[in-house]
N, C-alpha and C. Protein backbone atom coordinates (compact mmCIF):
# COMPACT_ATOMS: atom_id res chain seq x y z
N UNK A 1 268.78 96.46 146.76
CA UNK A 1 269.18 97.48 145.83
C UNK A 1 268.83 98.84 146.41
N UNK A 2 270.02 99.53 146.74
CA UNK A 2 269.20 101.29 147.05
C UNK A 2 268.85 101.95 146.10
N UNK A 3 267.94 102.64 146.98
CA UNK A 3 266.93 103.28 145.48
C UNK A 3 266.71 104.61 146.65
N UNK A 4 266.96 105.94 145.88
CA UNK A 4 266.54 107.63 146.52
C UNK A 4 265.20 107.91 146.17
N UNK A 5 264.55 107.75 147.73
CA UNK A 5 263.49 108.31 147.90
C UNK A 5 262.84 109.46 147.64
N UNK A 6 261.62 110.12 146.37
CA UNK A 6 261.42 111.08 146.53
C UNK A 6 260.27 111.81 147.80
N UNK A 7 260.99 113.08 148.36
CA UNK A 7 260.56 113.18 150.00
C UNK A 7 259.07 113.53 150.08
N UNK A 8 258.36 113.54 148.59
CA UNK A 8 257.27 113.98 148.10
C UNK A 8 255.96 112.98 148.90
N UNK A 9 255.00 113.58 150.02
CA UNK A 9 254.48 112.86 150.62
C UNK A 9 252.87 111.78 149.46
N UNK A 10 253.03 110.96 150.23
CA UNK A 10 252.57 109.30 149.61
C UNK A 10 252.53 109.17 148.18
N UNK A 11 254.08 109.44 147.60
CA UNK A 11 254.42 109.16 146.39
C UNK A 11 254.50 107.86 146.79
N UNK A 12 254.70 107.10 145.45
CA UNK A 12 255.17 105.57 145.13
C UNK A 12 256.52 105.65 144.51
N UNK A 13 256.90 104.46 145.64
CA UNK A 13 258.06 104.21 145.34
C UNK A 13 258.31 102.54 145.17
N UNK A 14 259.07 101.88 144.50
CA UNK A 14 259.65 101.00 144.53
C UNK A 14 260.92 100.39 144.89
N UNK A 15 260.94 99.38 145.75
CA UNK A 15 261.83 98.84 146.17
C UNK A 15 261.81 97.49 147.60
N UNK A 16 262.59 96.84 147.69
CA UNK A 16 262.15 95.85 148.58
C UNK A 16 262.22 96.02 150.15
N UNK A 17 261.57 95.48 151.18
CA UNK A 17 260.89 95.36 152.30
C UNK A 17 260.71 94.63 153.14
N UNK A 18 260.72 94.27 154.32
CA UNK A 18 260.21 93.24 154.88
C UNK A 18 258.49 93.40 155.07
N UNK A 19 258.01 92.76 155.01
CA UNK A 19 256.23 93.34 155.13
C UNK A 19 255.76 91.94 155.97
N UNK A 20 254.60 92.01 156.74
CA UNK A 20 253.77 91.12 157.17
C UNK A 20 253.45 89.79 156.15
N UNK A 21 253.44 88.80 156.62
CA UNK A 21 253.52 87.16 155.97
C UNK A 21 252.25 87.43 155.79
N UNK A 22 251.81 86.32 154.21
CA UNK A 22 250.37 86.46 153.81
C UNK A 22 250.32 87.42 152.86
N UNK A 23 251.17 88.50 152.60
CA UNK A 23 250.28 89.37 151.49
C UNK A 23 250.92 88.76 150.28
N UNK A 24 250.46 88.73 149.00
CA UNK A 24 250.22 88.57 147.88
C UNK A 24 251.88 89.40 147.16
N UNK A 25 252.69 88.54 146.15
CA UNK A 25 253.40 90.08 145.42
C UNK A 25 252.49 91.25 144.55
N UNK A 26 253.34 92.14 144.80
CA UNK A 26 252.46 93.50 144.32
C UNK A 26 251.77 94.16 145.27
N UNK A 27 250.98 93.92 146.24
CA UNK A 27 250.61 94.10 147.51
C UNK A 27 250.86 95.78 147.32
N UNK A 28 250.39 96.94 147.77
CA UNK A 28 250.47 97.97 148.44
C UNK A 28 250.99 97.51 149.86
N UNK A 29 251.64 98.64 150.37
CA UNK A 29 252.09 99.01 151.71
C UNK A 29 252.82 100.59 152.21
N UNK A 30 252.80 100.44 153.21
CA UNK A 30 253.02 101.63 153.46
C UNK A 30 254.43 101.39 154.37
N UNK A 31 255.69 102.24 153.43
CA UNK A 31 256.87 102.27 153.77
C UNK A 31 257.65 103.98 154.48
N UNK A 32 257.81 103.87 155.96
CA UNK A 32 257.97 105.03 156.23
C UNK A 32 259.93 105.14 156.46
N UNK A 33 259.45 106.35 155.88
CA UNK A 33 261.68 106.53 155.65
C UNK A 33 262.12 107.81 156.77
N UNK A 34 263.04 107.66 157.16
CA UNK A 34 263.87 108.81 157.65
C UNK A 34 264.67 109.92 156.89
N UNK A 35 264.85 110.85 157.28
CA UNK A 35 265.57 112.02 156.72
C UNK A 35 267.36 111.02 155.81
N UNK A 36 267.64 110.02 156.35
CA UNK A 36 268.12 109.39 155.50
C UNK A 36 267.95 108.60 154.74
N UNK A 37 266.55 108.35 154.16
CA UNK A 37 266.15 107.62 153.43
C UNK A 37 266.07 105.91 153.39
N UNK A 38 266.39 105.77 155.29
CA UNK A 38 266.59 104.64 155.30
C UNK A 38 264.86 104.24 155.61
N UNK A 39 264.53 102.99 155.63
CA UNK A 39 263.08 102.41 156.51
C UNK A 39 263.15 102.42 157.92
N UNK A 40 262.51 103.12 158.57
CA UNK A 40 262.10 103.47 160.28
C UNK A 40 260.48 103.13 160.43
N UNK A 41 260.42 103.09 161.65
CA UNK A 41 259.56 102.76 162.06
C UNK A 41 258.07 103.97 161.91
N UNK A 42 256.68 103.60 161.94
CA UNK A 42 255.88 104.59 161.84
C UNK A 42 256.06 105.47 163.01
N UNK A 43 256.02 106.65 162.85
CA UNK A 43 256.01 108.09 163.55
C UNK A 43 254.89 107.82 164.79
N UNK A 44 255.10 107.74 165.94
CA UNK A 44 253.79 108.08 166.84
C UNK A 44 253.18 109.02 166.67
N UNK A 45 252.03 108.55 167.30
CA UNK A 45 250.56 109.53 167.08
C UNK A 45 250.71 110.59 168.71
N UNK A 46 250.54 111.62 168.29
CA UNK A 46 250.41 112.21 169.63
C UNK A 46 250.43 112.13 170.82
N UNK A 47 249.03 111.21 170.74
CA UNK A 47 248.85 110.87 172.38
C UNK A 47 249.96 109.69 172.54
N UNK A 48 250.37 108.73 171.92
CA UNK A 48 252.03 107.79 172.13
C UNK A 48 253.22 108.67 172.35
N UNK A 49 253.54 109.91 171.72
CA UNK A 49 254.19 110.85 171.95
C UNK A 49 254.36 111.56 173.23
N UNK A 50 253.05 112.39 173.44
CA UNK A 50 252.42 112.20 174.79
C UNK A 50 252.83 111.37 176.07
N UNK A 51 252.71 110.10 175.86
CA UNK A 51 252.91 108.81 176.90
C UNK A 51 254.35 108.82 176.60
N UNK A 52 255.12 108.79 176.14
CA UNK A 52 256.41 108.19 176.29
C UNK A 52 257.49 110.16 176.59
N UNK A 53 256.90 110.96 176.24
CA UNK A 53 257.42 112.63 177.32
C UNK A 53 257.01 112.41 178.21
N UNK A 54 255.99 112.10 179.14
CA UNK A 54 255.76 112.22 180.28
C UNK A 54 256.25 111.20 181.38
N UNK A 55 256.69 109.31 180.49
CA UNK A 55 257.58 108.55 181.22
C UNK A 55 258.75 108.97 181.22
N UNK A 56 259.33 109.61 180.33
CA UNK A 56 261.01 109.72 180.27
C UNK A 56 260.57 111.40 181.17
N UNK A 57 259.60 111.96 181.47
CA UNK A 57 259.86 113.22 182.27
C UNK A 57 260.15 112.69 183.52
N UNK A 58 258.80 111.47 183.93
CA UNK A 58 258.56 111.52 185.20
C UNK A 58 260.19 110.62 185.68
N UNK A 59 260.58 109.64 184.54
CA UNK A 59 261.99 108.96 184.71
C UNK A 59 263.01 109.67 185.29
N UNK A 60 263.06 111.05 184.56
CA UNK A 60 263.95 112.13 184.72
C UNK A 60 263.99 112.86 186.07
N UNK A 61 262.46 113.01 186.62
CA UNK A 61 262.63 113.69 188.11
C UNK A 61 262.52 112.74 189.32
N UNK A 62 262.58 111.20 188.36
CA UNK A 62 262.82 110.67 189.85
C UNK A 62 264.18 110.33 189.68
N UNK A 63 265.40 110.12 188.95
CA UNK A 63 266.11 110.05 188.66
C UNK A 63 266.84 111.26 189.84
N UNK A 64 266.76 112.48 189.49
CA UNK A 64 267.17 113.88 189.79
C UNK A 64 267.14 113.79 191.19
N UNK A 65 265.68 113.48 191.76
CA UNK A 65 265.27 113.23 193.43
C UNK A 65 266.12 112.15 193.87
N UNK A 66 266.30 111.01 192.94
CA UNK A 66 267.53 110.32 193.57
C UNK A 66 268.95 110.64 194.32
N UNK A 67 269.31 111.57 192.93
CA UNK A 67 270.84 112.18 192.90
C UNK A 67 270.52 113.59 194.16
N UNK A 68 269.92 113.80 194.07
CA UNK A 68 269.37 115.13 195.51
C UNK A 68 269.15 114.41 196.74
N UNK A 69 268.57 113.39 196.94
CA UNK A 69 268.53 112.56 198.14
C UNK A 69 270.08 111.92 198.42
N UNK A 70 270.61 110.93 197.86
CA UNK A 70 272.21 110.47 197.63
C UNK A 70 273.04 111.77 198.18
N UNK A 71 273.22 112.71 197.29
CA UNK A 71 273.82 113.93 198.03
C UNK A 71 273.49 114.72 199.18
N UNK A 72 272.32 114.60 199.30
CA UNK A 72 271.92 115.33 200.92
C UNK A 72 272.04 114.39 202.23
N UNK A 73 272.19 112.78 201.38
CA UNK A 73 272.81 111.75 202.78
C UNK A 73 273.53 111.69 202.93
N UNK A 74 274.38 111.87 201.84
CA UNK A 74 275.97 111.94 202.36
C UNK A 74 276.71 113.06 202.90
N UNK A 75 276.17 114.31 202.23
CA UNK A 75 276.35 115.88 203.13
C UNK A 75 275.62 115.99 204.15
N UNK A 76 274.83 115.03 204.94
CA UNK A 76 274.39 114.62 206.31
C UNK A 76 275.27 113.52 207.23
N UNK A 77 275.87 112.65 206.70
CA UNK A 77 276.48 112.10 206.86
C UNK A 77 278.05 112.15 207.30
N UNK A 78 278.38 113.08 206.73
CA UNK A 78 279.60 113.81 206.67
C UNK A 78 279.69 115.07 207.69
N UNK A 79 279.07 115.42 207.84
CA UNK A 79 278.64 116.54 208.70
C UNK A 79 278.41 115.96 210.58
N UNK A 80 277.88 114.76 210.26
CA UNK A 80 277.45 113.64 211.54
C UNK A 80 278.64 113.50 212.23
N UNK A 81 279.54 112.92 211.46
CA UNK A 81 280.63 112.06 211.73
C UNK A 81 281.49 113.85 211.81
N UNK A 82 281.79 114.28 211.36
CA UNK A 82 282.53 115.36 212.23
C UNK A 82 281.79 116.01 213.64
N UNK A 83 280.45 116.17 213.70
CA UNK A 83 279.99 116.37 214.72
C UNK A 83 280.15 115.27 215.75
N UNK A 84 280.39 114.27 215.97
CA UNK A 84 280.57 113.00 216.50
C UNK A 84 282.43 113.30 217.22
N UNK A 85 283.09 113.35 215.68
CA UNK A 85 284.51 113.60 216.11
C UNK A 85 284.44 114.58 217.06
N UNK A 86 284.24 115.90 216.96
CA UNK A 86 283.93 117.22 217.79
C UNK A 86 283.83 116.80 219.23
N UNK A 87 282.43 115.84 219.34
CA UNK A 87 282.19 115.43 220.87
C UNK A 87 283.36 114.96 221.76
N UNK A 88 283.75 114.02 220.98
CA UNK A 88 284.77 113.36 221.24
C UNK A 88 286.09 113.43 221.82
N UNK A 89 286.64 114.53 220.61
CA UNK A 89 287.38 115.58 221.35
C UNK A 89 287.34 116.32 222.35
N UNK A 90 285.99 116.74 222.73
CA UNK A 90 285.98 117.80 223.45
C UNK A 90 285.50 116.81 225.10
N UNK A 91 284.80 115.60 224.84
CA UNK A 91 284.43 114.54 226.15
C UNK A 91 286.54 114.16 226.56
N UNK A 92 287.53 114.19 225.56
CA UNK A 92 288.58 114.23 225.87
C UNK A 92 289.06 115.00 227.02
N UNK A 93 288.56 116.39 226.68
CA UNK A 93 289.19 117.01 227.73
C UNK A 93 288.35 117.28 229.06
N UNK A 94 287.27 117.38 229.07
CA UNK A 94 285.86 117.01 229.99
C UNK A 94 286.13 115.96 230.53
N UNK A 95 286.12 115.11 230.07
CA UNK A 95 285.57 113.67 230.38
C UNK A 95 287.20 113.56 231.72
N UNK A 96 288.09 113.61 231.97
CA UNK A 96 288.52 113.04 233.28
C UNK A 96 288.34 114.17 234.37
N UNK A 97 287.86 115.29 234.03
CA UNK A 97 287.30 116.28 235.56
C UNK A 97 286.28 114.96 235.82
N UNK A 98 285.36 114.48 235.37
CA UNK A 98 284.27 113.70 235.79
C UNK A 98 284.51 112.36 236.76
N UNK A 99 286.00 112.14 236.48
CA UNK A 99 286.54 111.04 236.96
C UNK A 99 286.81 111.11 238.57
N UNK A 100 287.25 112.38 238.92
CA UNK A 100 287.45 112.15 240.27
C UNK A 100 286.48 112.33 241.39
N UNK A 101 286.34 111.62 242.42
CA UNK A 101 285.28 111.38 243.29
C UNK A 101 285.62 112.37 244.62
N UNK A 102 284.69 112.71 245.22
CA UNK A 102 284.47 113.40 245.86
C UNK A 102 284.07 113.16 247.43
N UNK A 103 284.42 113.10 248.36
CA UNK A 103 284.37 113.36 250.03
C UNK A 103 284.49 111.89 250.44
């Protein structure tokens, strides 16, 4: 049954739940809601807050160092292989003076 939460902090409210096996009906508990009034999970405490910004930071700059490494191998890469072509070309026109022998 939905029932509108008043946003009034640790009012009582009624309505049903899933709760931990073992408690008694009537039982107190503590039901935490979202800005939509649905049931979410309890809010982290700081320092959990804390720990999970600093994995999704450190996630984020190795992520980033990935995509910066990937692009600087392949704009190395690319750069290789035309320097390679270059030689090549140019051992083309070099390369048969070298061929003929001498006395």
């Amino acid at each position: 049954m939905p029932h509108r939460f008043d946003r009034s902090r640790g009012s009582t409210h009624t309505d049903e739940a899933l709760v931990e096996s073992g408690l008694k009906a009537g039982t107190r508990t503590v039901i935490w809601t979202d800005s939509r009034d649905e049931i979410t999970a309890e809010p982290l405490t700081p320092m959990e807050a804390s720990i999970e910004a600093g994995a999704l930071a450190t996630v984020a700059a190795l992520a980033f160092a990935g995509i910066a490494f990937g692009a600087g191998t392949l704009a190395r890469w690319r750069l290789d292989r035309r320097r390679i072509d270059r030689w090549g070309t140019d051992w083309d026109l070099v390369g048969p003076r070298w061929g003929h022998r001498t006395g």
